[in-house]
Protein backbone atom coordinates (compact mmCIF):
# COMPACT_ATOMS: atom_id res chain seq x y z
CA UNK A 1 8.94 24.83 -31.20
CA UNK A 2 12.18 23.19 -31.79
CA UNK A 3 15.05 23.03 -29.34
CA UNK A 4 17.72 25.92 -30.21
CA UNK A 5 21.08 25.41 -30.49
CA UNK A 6 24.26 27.00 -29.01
CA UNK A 7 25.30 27.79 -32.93
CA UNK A 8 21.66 29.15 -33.74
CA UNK A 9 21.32 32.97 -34.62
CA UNK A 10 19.59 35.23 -31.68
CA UNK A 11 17.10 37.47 -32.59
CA UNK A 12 19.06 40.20 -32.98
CA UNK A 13 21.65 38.46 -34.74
CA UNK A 14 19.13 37.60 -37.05
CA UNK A 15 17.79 40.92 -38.13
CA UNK A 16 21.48 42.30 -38.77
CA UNK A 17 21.48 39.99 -41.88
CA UNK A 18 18.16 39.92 -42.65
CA UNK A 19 17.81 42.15 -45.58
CA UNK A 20 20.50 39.67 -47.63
CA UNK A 21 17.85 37.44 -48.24
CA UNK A 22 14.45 39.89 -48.65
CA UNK A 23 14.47 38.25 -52.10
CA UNK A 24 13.90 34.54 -50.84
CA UNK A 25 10.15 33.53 -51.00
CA UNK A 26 8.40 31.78 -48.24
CA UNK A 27 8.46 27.84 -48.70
CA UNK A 28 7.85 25.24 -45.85
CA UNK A 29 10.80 26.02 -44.22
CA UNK A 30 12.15 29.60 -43.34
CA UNK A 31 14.95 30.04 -45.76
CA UNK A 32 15.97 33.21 -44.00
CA UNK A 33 16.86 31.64 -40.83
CA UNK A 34 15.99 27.60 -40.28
CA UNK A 35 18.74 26.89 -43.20
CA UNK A 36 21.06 29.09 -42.26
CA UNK A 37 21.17 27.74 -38.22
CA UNK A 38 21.27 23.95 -39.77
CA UNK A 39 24.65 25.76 -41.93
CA UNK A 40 25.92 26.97 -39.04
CA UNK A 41 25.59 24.16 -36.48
CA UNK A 42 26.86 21.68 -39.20
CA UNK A 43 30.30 23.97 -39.49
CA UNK A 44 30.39 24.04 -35.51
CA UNK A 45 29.42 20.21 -34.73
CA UNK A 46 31.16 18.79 -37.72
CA UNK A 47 28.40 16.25 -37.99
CA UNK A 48 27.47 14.61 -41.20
CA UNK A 49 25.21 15.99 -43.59
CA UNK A 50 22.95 13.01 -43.45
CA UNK A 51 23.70 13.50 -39.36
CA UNK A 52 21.46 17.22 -39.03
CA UNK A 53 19.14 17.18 -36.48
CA UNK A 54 15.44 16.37 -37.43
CA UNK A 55 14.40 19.83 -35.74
CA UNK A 56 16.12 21.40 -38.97
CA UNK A 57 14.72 20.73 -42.32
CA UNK A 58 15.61 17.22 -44.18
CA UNK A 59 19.48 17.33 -44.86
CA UNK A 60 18.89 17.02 -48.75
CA UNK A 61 17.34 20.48 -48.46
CA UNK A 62 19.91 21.81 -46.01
CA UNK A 63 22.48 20.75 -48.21
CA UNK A 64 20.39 22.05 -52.02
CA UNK A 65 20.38 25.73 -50.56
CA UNK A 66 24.25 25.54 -49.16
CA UNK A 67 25.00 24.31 -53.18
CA UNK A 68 22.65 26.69 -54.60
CA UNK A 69 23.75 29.36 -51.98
CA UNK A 70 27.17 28.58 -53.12
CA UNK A 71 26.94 28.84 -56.73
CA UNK A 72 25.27 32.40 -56.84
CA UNK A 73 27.77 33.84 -54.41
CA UNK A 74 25.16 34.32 -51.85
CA UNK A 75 27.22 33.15 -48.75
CA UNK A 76 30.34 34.93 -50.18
CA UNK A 77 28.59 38.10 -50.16
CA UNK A 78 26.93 37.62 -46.72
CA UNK A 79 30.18 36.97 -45.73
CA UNK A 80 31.72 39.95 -47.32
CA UNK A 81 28.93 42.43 -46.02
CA UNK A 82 29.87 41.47 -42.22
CA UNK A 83 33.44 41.70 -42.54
CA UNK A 84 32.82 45.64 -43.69
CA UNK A 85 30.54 45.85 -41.45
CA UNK A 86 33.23 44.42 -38.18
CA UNK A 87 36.06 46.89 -39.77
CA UNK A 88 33.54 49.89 -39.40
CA UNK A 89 32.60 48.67 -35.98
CA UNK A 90 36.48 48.37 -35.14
CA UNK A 91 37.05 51.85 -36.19
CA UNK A 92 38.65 50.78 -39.45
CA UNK A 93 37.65 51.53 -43.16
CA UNK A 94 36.16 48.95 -45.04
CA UNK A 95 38.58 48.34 -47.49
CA UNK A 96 42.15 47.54 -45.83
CA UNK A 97 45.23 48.81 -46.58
CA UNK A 98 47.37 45.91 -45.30
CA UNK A 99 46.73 42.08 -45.76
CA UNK A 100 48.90 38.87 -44.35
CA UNK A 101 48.66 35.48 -46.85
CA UNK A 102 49.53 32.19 -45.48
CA UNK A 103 48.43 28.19 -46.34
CA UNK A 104 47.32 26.11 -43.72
CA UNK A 105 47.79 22.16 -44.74
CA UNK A 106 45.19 19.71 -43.60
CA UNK A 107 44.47 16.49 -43.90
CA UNK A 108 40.83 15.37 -46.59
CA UNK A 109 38.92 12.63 -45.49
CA UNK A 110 38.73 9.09 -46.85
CA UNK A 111 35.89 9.88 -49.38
CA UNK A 112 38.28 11.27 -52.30
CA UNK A 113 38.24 14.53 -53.92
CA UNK A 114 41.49 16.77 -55.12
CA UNK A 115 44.47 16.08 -52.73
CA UNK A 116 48.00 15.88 -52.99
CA UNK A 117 51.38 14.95 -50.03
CA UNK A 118 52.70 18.30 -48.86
CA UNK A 119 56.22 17.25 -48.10
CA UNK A 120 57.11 19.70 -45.72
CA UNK A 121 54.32 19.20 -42.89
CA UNK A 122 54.23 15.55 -44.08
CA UNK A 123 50.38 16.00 -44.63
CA UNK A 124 48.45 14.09 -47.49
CA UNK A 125 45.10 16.63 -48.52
CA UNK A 126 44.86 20.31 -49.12
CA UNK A 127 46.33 23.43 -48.66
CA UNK A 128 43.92 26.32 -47.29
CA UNK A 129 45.05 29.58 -48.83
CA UNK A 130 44.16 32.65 -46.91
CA UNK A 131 44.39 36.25 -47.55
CA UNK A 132 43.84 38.41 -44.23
CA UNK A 133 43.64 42.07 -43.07
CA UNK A 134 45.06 43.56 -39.97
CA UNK A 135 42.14 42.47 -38.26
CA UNK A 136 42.65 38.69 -38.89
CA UNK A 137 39.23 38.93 -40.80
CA UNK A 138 39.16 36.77 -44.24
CA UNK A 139 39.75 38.69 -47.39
CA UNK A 140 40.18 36.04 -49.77
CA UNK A 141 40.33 31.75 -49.66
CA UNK A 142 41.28 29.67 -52.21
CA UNK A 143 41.77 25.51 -51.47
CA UNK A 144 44.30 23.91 -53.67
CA UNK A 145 46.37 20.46 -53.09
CA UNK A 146 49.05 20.17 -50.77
CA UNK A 147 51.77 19.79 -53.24
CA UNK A 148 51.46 23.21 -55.07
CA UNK A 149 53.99 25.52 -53.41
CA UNK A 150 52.42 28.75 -51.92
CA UNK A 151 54.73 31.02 -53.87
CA UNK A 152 53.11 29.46 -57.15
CA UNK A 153 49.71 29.84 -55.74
CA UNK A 154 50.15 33.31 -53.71
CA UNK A 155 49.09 35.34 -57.36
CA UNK A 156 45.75 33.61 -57.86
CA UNK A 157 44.73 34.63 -54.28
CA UNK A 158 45.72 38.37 -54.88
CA UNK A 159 44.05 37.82 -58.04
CA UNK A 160 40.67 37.40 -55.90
CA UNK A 161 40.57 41.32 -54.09
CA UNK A 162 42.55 42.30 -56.87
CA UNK A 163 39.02 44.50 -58.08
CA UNK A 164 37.73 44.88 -54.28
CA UNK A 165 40.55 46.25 -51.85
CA UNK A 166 40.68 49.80 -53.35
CA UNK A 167 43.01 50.89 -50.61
CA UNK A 168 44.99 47.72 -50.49
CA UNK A 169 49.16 48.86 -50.27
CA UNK A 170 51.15 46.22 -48.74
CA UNK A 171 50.47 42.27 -48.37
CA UNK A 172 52.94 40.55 -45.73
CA UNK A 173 54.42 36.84 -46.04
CA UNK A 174 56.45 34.25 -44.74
CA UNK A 175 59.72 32.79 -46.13
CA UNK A 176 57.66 30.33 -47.64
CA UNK A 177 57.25 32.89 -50.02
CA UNK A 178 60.39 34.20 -51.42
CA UNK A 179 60.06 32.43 -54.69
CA UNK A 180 57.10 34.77 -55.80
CA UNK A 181 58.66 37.79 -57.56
CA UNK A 182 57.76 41.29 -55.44
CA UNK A 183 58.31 42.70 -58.99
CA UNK A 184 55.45 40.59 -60.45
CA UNK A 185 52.85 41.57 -57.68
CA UNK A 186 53.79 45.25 -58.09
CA UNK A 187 53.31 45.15 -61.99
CA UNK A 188 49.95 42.79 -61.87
CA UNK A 189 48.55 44.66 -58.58
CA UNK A 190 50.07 47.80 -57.65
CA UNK A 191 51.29 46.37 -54.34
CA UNK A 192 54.33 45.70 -52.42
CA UNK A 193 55.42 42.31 -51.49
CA UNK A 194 57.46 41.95 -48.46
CA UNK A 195 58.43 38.74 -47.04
CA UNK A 196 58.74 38.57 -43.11
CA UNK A 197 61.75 36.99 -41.69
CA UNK A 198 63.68 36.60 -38.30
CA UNK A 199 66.40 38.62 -37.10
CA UNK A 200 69.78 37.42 -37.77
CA UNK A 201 70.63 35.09 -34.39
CA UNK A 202 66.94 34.28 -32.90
CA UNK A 203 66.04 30.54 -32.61
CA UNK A 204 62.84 28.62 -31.52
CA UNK A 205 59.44 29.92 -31.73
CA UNK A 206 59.84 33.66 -32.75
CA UNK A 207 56.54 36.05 -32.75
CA UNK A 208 56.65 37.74 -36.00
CA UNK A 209 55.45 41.03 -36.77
CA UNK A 210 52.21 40.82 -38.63
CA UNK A 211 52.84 36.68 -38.76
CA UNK A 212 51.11 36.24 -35.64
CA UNK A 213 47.65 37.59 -37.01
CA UNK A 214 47.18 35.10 -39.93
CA UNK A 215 47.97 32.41 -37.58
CA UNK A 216 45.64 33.57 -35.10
CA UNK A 217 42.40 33.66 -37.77
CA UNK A 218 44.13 29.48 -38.27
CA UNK A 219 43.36 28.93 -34.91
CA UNK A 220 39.81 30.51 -35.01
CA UNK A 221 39.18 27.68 -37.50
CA UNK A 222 39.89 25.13 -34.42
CA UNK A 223 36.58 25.93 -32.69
CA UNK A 224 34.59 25.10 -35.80
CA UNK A 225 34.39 20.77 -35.94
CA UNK A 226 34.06 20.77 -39.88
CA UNK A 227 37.46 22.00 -40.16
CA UNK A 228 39.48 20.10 -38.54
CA UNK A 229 39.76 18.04 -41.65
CA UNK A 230 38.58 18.83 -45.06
CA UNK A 231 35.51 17.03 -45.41
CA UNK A 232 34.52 17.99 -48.64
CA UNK A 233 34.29 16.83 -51.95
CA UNK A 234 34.41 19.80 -54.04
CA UNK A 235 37.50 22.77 -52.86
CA UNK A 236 34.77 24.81 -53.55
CA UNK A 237 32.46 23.99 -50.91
CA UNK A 238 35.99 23.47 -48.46
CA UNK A 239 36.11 27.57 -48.99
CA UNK A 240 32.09 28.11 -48.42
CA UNK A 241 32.58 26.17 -45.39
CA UNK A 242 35.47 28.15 -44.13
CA UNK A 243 33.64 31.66 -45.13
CA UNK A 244 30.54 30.06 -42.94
CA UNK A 245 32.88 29.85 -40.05
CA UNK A 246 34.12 33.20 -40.71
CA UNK A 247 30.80 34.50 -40.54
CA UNK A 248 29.50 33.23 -37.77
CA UNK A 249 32.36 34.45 -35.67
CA UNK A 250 31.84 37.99 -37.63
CA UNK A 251 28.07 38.11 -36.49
CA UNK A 252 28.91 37.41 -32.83
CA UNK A 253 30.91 40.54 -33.11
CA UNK A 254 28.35 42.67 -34.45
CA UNK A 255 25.44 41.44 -32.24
């Protein structure tokens, strides 16, 4: 028996997500489960691929199923199911009606990929573009270099739940914002656009209504190693690694 991990799924935990992957057939290793944990613990620990525990399968097969996972939309959908599923619990529907977007800058490691010098935090990688609800749950991420403005970029994230939030209304944002026309978002998406700012006369560090909620799911990201920096190669995997996170913390919730 191999020795469990603080970031492995319990039992119970287990059989809430389960039925996502009935279709998987049995090979050496238990897809349902052993892959998943070695997922998980990677996104906690921050360790290298190569760097996975030998109680969890071989890292080249940990890291086939997170690419093939990946590319069929497997762990976006597992990740979508459990953030319905933690609105429901919450007392909420499962479609929002309010959503917060913000970018978080971070820094890419030394191995290369798309990056670019955000001026304004001074940071040379990526931008993490995040759509949330009320809830601070993720709606929709895109990654994108650090020198495309938000307000150019804010359209192809709303262009993500554009066919899933049915209920969707209102999407709050920061200053950084004001150069993407409310006009635009109401003709493309039905929704209102309105840019949160600070009350004529207040200085220093201001709580903002609805601000504070995107910036708490940021800070969620801190307990998970992986993203402290963007690791990866591909933006692509930097968003299935950040919905990994997400759903970890979203099954902790729910069992």
């Amino acid at each position: 028996m191999r020795t469990r991990y603080a970031s492995d799924l319990t039992d119970s935990q287990w059989q809430l997500i389960k039925p996502l992957f009935h279709w998987q057939r049995q090979r050496k290793y238990d897809l349902r489960r052993d892959i998943l944990d070695a997922l998980f613990y990677l996104a906690k620990t921050g360790c290298q691929w190569r760097m996975l525990p030998r109680e969890f399968a071989p890292w080249t097969t940990v890291y086939y199923y997170f690419r093939t996972w990946k590319q069929c939309g497997l762990i976006e959908c597992l990740h979508d199911r459990l953030r319905r599923a933690t609105r429901a619990k919450a007392g909420h529907q499962v479609s929002p009606a309010a959503a917060i977007i913000d970018t978080q800058s971070v820094k890419t490691s030394r191995q290369g990929g798309l990056r670019g010098f955000d001026g304004g935090k001074l940071v040379n990688g990526r931008k993490r573009h995040i759509l949330v609800d009320t809830l601070g749950l993720l709606l929709a991420v895109i990654v994108h270099r650090a020198d495309l403005h938000e307000s150019q970029q804010a359209p192809f994230v709303l262009k993500r739940v554009a066919a899933k939030m049915t209920r969707l209304k209102i999407v709050f944002a920061d200053k950084g914002y004001q150069g993407t026309p409310a006009g635009l978002v109401w003709r493309y998406f039905g929704w209102m656009w309105h840019v949160v700012e600070r009350e004529a006369g207040q200085r220093g560090f201001v709580v903002l209504k609805k601000r504070w909620i995107v910036e708490r799911t940021f800070s969620w990201f801190e307990s998970y190693r992986r993203l402290s920096k963007d690791y990866e190669y591909a933006t692509e995997s930097s968003e299935t690694m950040i919905q990994l996170a997400m759903s970890r913390l979203m099954i902790n919730r729910l069992a």
